[in-house]
Protein backbone atom coordinates (compact mmCIF):
# COMPACT_ATOMS: atom_id res chain seq x y z
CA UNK A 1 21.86 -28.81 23.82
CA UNK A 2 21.39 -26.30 26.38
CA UNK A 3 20.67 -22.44 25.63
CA UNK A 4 24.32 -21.27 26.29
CA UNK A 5 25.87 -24.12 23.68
CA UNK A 6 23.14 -22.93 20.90
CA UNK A 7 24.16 -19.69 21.34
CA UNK A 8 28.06 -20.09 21.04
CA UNK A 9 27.39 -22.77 18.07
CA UNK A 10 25.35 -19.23 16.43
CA UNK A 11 28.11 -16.99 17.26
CA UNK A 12 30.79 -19.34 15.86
CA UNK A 13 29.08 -20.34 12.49
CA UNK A 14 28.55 -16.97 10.50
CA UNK A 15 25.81 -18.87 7.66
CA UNK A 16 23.71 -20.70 10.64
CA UNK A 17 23.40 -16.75 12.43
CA UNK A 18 23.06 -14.68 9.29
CA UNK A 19 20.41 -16.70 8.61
CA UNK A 20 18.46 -16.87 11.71
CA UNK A 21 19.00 -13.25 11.68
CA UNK A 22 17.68 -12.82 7.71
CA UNK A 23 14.59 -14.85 8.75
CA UNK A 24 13.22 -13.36 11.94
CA UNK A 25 14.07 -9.83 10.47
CA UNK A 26 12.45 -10.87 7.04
CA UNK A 27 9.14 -12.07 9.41
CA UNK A 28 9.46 -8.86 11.13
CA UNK A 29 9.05 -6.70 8.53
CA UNK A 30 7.12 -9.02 6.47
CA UNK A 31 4.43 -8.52 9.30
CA UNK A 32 4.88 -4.76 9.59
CA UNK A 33 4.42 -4.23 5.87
CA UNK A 34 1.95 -7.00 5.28
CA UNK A 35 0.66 -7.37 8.89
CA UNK A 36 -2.96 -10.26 9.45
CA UNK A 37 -5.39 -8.02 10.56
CA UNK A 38 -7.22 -8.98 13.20
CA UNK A 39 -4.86 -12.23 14.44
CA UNK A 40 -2.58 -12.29 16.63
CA UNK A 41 0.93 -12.45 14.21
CA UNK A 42 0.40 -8.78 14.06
CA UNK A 43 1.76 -7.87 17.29
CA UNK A 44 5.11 -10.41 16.74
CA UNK A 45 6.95 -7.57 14.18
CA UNK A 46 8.55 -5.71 16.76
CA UNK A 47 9.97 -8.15 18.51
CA UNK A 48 10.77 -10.30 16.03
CA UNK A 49 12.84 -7.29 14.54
CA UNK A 50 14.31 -7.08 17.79
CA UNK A 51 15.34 -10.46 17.97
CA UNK A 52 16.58 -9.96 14.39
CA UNK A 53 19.06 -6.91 14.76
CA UNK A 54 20.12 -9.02 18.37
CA UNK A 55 21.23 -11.93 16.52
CA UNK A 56 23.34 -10.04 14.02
CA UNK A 57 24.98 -8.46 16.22
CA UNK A 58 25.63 -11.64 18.24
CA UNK A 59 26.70 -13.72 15.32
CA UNK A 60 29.12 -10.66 13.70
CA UNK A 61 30.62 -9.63 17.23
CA UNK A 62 33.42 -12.06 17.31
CA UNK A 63 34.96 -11.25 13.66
CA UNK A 64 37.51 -8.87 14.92
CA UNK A 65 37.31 -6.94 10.91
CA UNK A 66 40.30 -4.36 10.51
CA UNK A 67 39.13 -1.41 7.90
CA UNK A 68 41.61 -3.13 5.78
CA UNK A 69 40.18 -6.30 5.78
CA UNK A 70 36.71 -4.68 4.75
CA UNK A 71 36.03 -5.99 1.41
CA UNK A 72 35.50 -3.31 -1.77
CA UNK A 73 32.21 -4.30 -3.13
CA UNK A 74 29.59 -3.14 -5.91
CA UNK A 75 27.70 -0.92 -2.51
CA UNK A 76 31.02 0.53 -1.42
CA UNK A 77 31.36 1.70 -4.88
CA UNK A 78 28.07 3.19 -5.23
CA UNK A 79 27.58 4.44 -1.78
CA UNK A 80 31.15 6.46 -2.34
CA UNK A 81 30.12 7.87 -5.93
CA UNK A 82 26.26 8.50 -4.44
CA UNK A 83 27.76 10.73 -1.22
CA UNK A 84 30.88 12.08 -2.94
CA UNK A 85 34.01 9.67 -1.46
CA UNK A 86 32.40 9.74 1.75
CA UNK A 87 31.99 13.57 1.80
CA UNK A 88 28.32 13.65 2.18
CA UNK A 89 27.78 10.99 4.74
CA UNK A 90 27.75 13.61 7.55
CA UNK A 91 24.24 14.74 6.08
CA UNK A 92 22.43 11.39 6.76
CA UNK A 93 20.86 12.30 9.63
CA UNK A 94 19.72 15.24 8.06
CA UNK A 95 18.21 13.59 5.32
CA UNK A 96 16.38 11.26 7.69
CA UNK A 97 14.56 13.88 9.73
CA UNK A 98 13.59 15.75 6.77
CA UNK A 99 12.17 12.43 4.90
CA UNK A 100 10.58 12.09 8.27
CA UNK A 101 8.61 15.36 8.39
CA UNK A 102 7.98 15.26 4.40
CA UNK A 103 6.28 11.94 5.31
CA UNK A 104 3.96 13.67 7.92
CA UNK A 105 3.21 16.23 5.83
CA UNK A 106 2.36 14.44 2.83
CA UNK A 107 0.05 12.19 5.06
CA UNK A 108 -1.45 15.83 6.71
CA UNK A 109 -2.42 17.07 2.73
CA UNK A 110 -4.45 14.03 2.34
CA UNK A 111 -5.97 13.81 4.92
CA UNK A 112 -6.53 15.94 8.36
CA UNK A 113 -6.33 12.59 10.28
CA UNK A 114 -3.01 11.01 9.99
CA UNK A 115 -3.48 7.71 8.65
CA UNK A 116 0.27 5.38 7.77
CA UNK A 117 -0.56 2.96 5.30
CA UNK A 118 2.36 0.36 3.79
CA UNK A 119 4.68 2.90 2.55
CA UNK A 120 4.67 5.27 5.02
CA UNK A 121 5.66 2.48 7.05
CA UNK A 122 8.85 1.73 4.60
CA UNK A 123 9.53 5.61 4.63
CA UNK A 124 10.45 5.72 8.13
CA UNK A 125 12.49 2.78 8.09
CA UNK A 126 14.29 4.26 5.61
CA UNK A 127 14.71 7.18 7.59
CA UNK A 128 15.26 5.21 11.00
CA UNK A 129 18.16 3.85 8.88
CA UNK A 130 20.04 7.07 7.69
CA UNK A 131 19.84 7.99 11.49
CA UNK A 132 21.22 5.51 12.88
CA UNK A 133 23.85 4.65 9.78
CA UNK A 134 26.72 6.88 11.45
CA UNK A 135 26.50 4.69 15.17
CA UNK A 136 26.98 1.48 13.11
CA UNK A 137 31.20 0.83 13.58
CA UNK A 138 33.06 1.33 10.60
CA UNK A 139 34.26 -2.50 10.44
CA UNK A 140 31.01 -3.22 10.10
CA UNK A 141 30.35 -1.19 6.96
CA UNK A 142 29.32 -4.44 5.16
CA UNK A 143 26.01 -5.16 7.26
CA UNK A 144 25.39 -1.04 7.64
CA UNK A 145 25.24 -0.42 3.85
CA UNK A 146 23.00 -3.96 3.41
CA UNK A 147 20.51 -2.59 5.84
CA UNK A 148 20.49 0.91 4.12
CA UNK A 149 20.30 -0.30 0.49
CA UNK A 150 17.65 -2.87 1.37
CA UNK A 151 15.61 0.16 2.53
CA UNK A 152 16.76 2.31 -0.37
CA UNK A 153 15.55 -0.30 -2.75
CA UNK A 154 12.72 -1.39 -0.93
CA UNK A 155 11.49 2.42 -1.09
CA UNK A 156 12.43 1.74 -5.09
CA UNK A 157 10.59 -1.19 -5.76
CA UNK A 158 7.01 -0.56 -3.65
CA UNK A 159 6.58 2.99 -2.85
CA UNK A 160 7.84 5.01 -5.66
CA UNK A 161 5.76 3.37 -8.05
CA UNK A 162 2.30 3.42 -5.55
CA UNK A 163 2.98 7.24 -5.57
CA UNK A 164 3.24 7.51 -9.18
CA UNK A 165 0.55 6.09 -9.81
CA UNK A 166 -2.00 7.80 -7.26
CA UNK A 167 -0.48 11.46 -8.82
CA UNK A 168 -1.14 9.72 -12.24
CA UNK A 169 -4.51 8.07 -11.92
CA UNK A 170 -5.66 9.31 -8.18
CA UNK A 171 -6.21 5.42 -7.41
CA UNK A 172 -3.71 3.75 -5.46
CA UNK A 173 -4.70 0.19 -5.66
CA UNK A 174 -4.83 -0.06 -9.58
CA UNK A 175 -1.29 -0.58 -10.62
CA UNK A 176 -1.51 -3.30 -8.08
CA UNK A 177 -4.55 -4.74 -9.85
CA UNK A 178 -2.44 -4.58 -12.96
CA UNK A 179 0.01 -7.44 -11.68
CA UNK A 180 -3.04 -9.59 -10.43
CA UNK A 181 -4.80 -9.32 -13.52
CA UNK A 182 -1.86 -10.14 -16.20
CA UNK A 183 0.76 -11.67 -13.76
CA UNK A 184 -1.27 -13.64 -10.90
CA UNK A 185 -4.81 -14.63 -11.49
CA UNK A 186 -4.27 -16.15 -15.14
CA UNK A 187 -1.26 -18.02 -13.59
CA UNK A 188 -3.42 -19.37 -10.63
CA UNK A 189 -6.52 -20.32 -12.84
CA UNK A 190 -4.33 -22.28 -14.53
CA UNK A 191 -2.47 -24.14 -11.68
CA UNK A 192 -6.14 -24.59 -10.31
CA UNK A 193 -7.27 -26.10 -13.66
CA UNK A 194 -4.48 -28.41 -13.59
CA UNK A 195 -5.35 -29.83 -10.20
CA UNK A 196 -9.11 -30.53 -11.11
CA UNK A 197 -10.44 -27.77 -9.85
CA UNK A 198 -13.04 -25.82 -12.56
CA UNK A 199 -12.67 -22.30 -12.17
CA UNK A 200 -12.88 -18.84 -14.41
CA UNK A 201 -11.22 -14.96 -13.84
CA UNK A 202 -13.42 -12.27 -14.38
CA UNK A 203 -14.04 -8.92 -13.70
CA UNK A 204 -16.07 -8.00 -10.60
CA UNK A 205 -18.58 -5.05 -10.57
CA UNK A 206 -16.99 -1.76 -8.40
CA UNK A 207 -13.46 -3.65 -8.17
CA UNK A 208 -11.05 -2.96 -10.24
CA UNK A 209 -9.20 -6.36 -9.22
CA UNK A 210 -9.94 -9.38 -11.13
CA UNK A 211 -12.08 -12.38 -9.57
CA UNK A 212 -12.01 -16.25 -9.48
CA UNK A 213 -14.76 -18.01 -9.53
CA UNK A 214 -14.99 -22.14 -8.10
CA UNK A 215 -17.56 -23.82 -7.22
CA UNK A 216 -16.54 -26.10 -3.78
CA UNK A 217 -16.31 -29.52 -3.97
CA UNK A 218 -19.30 -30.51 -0.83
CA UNK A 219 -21.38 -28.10 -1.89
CA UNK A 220 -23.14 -26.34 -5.05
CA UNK A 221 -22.30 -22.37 -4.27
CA UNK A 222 -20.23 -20.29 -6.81
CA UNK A 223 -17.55 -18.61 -4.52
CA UNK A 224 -16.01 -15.56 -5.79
CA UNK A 225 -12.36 -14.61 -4.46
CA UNK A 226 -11.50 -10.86 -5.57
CA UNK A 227 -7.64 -10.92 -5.63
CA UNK A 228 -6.96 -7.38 -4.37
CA UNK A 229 -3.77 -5.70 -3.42
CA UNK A 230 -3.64 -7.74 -0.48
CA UNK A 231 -3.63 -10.66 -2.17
CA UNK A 232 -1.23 -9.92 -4.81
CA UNK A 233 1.99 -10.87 -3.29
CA UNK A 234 3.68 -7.33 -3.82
CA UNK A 235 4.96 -7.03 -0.47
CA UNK A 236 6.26 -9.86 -0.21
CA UNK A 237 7.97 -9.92 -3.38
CA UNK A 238 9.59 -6.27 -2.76
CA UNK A 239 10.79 -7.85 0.82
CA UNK A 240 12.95 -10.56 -1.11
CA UNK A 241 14.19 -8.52 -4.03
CA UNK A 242 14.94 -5.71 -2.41
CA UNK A 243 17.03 -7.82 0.07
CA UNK A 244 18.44 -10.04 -2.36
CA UNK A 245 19.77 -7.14 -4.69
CA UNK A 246 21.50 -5.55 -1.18
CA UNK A 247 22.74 -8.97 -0.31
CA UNK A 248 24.14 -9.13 -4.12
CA UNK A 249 25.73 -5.90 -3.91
CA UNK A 250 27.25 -5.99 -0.59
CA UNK A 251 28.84 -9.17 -1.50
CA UNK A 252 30.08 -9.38 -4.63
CA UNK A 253 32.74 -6.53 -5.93
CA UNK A 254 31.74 -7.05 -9.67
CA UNK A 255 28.63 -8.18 -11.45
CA UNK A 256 28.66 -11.61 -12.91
CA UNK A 257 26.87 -14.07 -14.74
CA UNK A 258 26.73 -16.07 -11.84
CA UNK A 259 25.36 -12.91 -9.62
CA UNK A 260 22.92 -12.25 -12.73
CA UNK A 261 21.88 -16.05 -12.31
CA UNK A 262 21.27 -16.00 -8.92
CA UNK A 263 19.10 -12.48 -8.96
CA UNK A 264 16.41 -13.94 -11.55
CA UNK A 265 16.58 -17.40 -10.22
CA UNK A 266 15.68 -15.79 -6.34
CA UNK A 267 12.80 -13.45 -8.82
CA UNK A 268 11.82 -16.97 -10.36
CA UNK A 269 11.14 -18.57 -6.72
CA UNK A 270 9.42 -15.32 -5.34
CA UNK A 271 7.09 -15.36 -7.78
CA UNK A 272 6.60 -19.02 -7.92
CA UNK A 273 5.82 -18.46 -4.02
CA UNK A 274 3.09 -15.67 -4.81
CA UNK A 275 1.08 -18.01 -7.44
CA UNK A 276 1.24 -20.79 -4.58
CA UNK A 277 0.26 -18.92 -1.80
CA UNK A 278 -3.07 -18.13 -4.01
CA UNK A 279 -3.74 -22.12 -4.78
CA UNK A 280 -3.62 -22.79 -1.16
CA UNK A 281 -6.27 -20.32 0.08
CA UNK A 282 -8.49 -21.43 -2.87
CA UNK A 283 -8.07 -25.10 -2.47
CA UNK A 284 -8.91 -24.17 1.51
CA UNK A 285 -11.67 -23.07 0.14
CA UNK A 286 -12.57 -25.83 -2.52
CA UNK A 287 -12.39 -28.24 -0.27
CA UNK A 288 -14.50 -26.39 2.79
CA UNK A 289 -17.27 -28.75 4.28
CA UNK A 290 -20.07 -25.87 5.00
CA UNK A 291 -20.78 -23.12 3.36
CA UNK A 292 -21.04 -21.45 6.66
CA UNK A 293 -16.84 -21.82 7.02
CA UNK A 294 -15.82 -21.47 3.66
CA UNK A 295 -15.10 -18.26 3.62
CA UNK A 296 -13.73 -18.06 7.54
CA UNK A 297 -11.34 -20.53 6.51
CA UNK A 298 -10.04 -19.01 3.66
CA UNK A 299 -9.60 -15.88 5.35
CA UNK A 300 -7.61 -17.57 8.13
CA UNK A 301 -5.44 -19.49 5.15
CA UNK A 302 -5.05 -15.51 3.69
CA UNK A 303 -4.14 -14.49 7.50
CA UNK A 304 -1.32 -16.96 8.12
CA UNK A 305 -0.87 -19.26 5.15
CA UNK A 306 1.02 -16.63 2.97
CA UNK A 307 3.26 -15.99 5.84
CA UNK A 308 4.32 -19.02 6.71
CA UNK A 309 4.71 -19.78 2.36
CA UNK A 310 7.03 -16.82 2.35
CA UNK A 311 9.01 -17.72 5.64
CA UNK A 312 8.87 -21.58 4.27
CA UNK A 313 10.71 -20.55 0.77
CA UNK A 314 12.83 -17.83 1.85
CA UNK A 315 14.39 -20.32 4.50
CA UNK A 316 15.40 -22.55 1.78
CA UNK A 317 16.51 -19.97 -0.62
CA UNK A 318 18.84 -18.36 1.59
CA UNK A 319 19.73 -21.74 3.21
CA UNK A 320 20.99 -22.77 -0.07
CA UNK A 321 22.63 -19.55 -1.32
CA UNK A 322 24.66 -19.05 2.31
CA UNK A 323 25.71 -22.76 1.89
CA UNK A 324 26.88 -22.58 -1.62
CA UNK A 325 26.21 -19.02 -3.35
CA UNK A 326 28.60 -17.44 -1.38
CA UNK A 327 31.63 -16.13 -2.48
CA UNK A 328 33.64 -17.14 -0.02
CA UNK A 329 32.72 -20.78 -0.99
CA UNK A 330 33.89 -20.13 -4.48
CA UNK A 331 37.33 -17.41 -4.04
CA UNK A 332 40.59 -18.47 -6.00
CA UNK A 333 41.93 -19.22 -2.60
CA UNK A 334 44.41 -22.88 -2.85
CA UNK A 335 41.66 -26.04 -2.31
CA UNK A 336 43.66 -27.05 0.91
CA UNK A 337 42.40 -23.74 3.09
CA UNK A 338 38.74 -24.54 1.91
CA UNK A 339 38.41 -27.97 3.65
CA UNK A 340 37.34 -28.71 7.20
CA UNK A 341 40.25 -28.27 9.76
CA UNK A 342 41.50 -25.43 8.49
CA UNK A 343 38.39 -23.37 9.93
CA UNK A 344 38.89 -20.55 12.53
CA UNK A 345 37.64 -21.52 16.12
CA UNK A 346 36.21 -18.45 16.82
CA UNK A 347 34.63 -17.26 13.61
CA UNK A 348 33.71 -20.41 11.89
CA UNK A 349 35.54 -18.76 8.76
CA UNK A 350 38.17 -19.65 6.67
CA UNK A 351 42.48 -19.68 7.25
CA UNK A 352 43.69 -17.97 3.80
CA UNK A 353 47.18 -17.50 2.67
CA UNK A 354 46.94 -13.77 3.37
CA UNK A 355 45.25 -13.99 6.77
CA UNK A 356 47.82 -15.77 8.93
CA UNK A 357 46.53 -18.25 11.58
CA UNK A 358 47.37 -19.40 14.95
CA UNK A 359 47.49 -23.39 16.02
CA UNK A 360 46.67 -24.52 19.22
CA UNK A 361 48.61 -27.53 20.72
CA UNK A 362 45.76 -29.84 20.15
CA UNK A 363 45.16 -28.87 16.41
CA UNK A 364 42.70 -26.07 16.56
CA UNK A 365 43.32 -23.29 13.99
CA UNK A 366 42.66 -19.30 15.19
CA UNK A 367 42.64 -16.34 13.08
CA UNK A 368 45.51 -13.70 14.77
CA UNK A 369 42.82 -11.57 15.47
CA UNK A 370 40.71 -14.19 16.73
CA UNK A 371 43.16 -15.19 19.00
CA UNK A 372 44.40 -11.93 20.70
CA UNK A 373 40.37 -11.45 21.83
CA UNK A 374 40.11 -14.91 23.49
CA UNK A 375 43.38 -15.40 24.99
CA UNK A 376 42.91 -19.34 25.33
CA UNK A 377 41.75 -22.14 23.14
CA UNK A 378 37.72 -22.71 22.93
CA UNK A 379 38.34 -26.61 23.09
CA UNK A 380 41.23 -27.36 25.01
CA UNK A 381 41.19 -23.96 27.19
CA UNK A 382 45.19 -24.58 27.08
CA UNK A 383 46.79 -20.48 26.62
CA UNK A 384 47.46 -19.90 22.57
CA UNK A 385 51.05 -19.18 22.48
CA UNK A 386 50.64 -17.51 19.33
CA UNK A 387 52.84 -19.03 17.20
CA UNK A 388 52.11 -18.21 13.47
CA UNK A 389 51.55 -20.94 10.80
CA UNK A 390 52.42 -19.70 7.13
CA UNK A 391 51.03 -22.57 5.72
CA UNK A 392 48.40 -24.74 7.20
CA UNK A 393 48.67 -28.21 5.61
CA UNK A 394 45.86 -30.63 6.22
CA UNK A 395 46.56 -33.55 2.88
CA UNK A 396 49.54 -35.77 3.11
């Protein structure tokens, strides 16, 4: 399959690009937030968010979207009450150079150096985002207000709390310290204990972080792991739910128990990927030939183990939810425009009774809009003569 043919098969199948897009974007930021120091994944975010932002706009180019056709979703909703129908949307920019020089100026009070740490770094995202909401083309609203919620929430779920909690105690890493001590390290003690390997959480002297203790399997040396805030998972974990609950929200136009099912099921996995990511690095560890590379390998199973765990289950998750979680797989639209044949050409989506189609001479289907871009047919290159079909009938 040659470059060109990959490329059209990504443009024409919306669920194979969104998620090639979702994933390198997700590793982009997932390194920018939670970046390996020291190896050489940190210097991939940037162009992996690149490469991210290119393939969304390569796999939503060809859905010719009237404002009309724009669905009315949960976001729409809130993003009209939030700014007033609309009326306040003008002020986005605004907002994002002022979050911009709050951010600097907050970083100059603490410190006469300017140093960005995690959030800062999710701050002017967030205000990248609000600048660049009103260049986004209105009939893609959809994908504009899932990039600017993801940030919003994202903002709601990591750096809101961090900065409550160094007003509130003046230490930034102990809420963090919390989660591993009642939500991470008694979970991976016990996962460890399971698997044979002896092992006890404590507290370590000048941490506030707990510690788990093993003793390797060649070799008779207690090794202590301190599982700090880099350790913890919380990045991660505000990555995927903060994207999840945009992806929600921009699709769905009412809350359900299905949507509901789906939100603490994706929580479920995230976690479940956070407890796992800690087993590997100390089994890496446990099972460590030298005491001289024990603790170089776990590091380098810390650098790019938990990575590749978070790409690993988020490719499945969303895999699974664009193949079957969407709505579109589920509308009350008649069984016979769901099946196979009755796909558009161009978009890869589906014929419906209120979006009339177009049928080529050899049996291709086009959306009308579809159509009018391309002129000819994508498989038999004969000219679409545009005749109308009410009704597409595909059983006997």
């Amino acid at each position: 399959m040659g470059f060109r043919t990959l490329a059209e098969s990504i443009a024409n199948s919306r669920h194979m690009g969104t998620l090639l897009a979702l994933l390198t974007t997700f590793a982009g930021v997932g390194l920018l937030l939670d970046r390996p120091k020291g190896s050489v994944l940190e210097w991939l975010a940037l162009p992996l968010l690149t490469i991210g932002g290119a393939l969304f706009i390569w796999t939503f180019r060809q859905i010719p979207r009237s404002i009309a056709e724009i669905p009315d979703t949960m976001a729409s909703h809130f993003l009209r009450k939030l700014t007033l129908g609309g009326r306040l949307v003008g002020l986005y920019p605004a907002l994002g150079v002022a979050i911009i020089i709050a951010d600097l100026a907050y970083n100059w009070m603490q410190s006469a150096n300017l140093s960005f740490q995690t959030e800062d770094t999710i701050v002017l995202l967030t205000a990248g985002t609000l600048l660049g909401y009103g260049f986004v083309p209105k009939r893609h609203a959809r994908e504009r207000d899932f990039a600017l919620l993801f940030f919003v929430l994202l903002n709601g779920f990591l750096v809101a709390p961090l900065l409550i909690t160094r007003a509130y105690y003046a230490d930034l890493n102990k809420s963090v310290d919390v989660y591993s001590w009642v939500a991470l390290a008694p979970e991976t003690s016990a996962v460890l204990t399971l698997l044979g390997v002896s092992n006890q959480v404590h507290a370590v002297a000048g941490s506030t972080a707990p510690g788990l203790t093993f003793t390797p399997e060649h070799f008779s040396i207690h090794v202590t792991l301190v599982i700090t805030t880099a350790c913890s998972g919380i990045y991660s974990f505000g990555i995927f739910a903060s994207a999840f609950i945009a992806f929600e929200l921009t699709e769905y136009e009412r809350a359900s128990r299905r949507m509901w099912g789906l939100i603490v099921l994706g929580f479920a996995t995230s976690y479940i990927a956070n407890v796992l990511r800690m087993v590997v690095i100390i089994l890496v560890g446990y099972y460590t030939d030298t005491p001289g590379t024990d603790l170089q390998n776990m590091l380098l199973a810390h650098s790019y183990l938990g990575w590749i765990i978070f790409l690993g289950w988020i490719t499945l998750f969303w895999s699974v939810l664009l193949r079957f979680g969407s709505p579109d797989t589920n509308s009350e639209v008649p069984q016979d425009f769901r099946r196979p044949g009755v796909l558009c050409e161009i978009c890869g989506l589906e014929l419906t009774p209120a979006l009339h189609g177009y049928r080529c001479e050899c049996g291709s289907f086009f959306h009308v809009a579809c159509a009018s871009q391309v002129g000819e047919c994508s498989k038999c290159q004969r000219p679409l003569k545009r005749r109308a079909v009410e009704h597409v009938q595909t059983g006997p």
